[in-house]
C-alpha atoms as a PDB file:
ATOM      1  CA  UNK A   1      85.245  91.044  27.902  1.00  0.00           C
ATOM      2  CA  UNK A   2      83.192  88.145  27.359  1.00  0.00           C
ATOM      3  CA  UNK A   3      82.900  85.111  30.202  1.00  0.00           C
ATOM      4  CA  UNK A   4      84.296  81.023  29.720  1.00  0.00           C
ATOM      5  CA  UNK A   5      81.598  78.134  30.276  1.00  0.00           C
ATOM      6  CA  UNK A   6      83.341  75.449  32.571  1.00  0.00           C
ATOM      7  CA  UNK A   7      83.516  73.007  29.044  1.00  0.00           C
ATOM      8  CA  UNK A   8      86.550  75.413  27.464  1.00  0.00           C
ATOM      9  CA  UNK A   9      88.417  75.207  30.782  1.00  0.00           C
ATOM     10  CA  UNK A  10      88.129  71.538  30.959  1.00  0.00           C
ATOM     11  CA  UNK A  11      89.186  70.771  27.416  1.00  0.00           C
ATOM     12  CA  UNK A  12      92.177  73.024  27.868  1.00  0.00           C
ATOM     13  CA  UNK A  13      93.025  71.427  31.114  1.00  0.00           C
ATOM     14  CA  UNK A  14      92.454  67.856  30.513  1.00  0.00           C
ATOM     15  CA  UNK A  15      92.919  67.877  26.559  1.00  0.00           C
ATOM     16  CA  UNK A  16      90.658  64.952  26.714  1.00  0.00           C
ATOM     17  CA  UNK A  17      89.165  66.578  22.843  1.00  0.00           C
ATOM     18  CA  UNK A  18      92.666  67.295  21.252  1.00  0.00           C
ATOM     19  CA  UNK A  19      91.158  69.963  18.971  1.00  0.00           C
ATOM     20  CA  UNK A  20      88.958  71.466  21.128  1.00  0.00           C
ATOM     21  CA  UNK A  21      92.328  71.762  23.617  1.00  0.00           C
ATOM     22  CA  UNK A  22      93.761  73.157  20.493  1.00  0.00           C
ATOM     23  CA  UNK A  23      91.421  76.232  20.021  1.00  0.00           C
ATOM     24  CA  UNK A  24      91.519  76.766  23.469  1.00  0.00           C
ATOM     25  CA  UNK A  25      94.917  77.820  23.660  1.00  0.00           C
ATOM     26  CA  UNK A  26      94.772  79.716  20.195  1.00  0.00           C
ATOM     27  CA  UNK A  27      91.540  81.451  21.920  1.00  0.00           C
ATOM     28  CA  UNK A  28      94.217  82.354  24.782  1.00  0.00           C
ATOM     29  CA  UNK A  29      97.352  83.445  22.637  1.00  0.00           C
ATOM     30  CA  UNK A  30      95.534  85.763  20.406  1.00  0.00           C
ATOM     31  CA  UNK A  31      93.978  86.920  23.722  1.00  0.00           C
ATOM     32  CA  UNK A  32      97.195  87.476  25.063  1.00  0.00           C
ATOM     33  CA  UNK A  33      98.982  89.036  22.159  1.00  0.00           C
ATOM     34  CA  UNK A  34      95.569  91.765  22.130  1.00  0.00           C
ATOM     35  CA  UNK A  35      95.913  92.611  25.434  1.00  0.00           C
ATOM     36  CA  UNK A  36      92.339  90.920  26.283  1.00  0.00           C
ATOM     37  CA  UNK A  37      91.097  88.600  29.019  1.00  0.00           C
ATOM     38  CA  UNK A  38      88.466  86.403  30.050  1.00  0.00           C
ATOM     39  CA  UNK A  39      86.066  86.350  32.737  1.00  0.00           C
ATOM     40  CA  UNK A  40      85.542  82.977  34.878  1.00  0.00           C
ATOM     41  CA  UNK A  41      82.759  83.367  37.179  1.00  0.00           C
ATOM     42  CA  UNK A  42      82.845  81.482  40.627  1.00  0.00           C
ATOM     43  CA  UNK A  43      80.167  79.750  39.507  1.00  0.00           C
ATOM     44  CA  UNK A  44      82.906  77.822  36.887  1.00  0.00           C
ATOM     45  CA  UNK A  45      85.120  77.345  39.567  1.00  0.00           C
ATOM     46  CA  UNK A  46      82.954  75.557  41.018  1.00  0.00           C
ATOM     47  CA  UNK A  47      81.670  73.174  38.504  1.00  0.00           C
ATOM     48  CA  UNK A  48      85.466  72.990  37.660  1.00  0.00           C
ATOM     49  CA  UNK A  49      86.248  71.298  41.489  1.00  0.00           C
ATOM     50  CA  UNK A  50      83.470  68.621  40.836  1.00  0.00           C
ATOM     51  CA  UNK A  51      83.898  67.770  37.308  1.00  0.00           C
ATOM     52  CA  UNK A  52      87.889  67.022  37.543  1.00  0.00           C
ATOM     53  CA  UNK A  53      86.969  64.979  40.773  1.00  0.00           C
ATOM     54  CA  UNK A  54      83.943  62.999  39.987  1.00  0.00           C
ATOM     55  CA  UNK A  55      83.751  63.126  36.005  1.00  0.00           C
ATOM     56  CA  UNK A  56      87.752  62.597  35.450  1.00  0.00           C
ATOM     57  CA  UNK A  57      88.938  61.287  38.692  1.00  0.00           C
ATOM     58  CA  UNK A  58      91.869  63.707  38.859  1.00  0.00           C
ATOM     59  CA  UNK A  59      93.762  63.632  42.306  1.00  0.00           C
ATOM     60  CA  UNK A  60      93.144  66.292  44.870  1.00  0.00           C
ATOM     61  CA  UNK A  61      96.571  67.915  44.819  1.00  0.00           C
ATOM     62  CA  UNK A  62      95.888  67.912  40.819  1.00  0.00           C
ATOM     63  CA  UNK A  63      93.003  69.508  40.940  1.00  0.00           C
ATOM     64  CA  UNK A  64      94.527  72.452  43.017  1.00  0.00           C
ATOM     65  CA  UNK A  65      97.384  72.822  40.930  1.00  0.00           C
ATOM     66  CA  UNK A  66      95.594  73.202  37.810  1.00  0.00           C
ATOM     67  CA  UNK A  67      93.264  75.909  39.716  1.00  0.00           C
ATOM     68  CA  UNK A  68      96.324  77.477  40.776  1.00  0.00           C
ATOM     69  CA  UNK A  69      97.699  77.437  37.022  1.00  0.00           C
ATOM     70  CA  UNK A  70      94.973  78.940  36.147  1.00  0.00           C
ATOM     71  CA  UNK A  71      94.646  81.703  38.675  1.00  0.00           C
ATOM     72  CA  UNK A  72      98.179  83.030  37.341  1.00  0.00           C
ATOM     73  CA  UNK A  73      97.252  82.793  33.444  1.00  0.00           C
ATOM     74  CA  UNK A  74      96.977  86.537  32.506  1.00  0.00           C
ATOM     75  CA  UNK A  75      94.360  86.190  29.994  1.00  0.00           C
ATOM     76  CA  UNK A  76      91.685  84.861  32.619  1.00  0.00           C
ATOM     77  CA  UNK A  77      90.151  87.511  34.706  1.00  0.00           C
ATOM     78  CA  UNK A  78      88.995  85.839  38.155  1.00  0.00           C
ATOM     79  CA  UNK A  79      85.502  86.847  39.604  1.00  0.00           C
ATOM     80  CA  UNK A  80      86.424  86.895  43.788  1.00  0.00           C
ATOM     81  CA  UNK A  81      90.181  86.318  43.079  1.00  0.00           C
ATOM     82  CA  UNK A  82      91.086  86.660  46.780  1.00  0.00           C
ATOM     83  CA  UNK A  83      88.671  84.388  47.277  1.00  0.00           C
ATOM     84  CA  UNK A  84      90.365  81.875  45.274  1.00  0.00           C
ATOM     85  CA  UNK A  85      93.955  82.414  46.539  1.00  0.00           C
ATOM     86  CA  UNK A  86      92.293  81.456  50.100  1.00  0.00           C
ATOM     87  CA  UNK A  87      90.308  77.993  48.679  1.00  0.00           C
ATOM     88  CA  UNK A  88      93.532  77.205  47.564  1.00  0.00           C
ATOM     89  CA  UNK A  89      95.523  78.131  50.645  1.00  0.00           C
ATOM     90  CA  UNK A  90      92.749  76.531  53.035  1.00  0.00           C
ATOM     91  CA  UNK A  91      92.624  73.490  50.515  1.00  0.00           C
ATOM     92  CA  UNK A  92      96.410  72.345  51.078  1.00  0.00           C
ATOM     93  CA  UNK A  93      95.739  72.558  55.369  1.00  0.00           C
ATOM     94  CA  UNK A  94      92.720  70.583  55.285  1.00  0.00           C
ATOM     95  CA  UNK A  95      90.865  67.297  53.907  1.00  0.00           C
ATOM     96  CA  UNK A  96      87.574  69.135  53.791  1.00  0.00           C
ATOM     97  CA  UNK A  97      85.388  68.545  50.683  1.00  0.00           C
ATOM     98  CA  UNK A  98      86.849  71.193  47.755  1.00  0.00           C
ATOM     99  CA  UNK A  99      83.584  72.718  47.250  1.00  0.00           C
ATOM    100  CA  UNK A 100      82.685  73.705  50.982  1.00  0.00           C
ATOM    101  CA  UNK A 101      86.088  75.106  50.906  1.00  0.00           C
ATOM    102  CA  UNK A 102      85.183  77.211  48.317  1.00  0.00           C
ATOM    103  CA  UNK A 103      81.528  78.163  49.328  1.00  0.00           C
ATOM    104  CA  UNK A 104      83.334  78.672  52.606  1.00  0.00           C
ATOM    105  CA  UNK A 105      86.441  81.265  51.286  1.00  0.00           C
ATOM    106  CA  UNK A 106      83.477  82.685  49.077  1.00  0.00           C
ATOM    107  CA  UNK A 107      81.440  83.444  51.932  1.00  0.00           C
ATOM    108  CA  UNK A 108      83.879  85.084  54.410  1.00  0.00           C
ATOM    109  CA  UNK A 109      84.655  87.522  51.456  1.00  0.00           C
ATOM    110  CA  UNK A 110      81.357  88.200  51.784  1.00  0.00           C
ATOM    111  CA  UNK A 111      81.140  89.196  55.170  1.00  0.00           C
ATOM    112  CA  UNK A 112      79.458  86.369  56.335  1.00  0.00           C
ATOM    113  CA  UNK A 113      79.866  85.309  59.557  1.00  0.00           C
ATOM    114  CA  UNK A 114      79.286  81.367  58.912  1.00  0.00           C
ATOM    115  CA  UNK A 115      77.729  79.155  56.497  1.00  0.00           C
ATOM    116  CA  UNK A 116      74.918  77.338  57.964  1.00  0.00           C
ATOM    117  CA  UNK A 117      74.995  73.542  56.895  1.00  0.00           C
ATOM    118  CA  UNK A 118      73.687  70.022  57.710  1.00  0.00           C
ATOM    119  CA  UNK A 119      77.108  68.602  56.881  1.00  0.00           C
ATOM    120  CA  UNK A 120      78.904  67.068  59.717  1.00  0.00           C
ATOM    121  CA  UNK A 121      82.075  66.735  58.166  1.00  0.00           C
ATOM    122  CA  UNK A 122      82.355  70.475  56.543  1.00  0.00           C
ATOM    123  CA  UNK A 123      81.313  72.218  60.398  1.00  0.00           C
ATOM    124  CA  UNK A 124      84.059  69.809  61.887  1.00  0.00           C
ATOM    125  CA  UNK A 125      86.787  70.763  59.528  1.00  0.00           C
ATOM    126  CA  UNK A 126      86.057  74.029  58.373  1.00  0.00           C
ATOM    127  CA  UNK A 127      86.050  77.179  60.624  1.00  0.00           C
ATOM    128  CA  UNK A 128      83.523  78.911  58.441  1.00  0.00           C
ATOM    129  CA  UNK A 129      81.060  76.310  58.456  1.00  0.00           C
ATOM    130  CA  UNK A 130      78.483  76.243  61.733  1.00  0.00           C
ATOM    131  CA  UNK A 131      76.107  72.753  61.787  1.00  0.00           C
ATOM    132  CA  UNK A 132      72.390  73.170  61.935  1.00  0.00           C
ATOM    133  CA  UNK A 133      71.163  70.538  64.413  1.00  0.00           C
ATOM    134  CA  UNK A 134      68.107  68.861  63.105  1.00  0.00           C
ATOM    135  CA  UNK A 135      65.382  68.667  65.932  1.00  0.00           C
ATOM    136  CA  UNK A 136      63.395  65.976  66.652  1.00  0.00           C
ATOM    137  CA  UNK A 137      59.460  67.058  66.960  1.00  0.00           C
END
């Protein structure tokens, strides 16, 4: 099996290089026709969230359907899967910052009991996250 850099899931979702959007998908149907997948680490996921928002501006709701899209294509093979399915659940309830979501969903299939943060926002609207007070010496 070999592993996708964030660039060849980009291209395929936002077809912004028409020919590299082109190989993409011939990458996938032979793929598919072989019986072979791909691995996408979390770590793509990741840098998936922040380049469709800040590079290419692409509305939140976007953003999780095209994550969702791609969760269901059979040719990619989903490090922390589960993991996903709840980002995307807890994304959809929640106006929380899609990255702490993740880190947050990633975490609790960890076994963690909380992520500790300096983020305001992400303790107040995210059960998983617990705020670090900073103290004043």
């Amino acid at each position: 099996m070999k592993a996708l850099d964030t660039n060849v899931l980009v291209r395929f979702l936002v077809k912004d290089d028409p020919e590299q959007a082109k190989q993409v998908l011939k990458l996938f149907n032979e793929a598919a026709k072989k019986g072979e997948k791909f691995f996408v680490p979390c770590c793509v996921v990741l840098e998936i969230l922040w380049v469709l928002e800040s590079v290419y501006r692409v509305p939140r709701d976007k953003i999780l359907e095209a994550i969702s899209d791609l969760l269901y294509m059979p040719v990619l093979e989903f490090e922390k899967r589960i993991a996903i399915h709840a980002f995307l659940n807890t994304a959809r309830h929640t106006n929380a910052d899609l990255s702490d979501i993740l880190i947050g969903c990633l975490a609790k299939e960890n076994h963690c009991e909380a992520v500790l943060t300096f983020d305001k926002k992400a303790a107040r609207l995210l059960k998983t996250f617990e705020l670090l007070e900073s103290s004043s010496s």
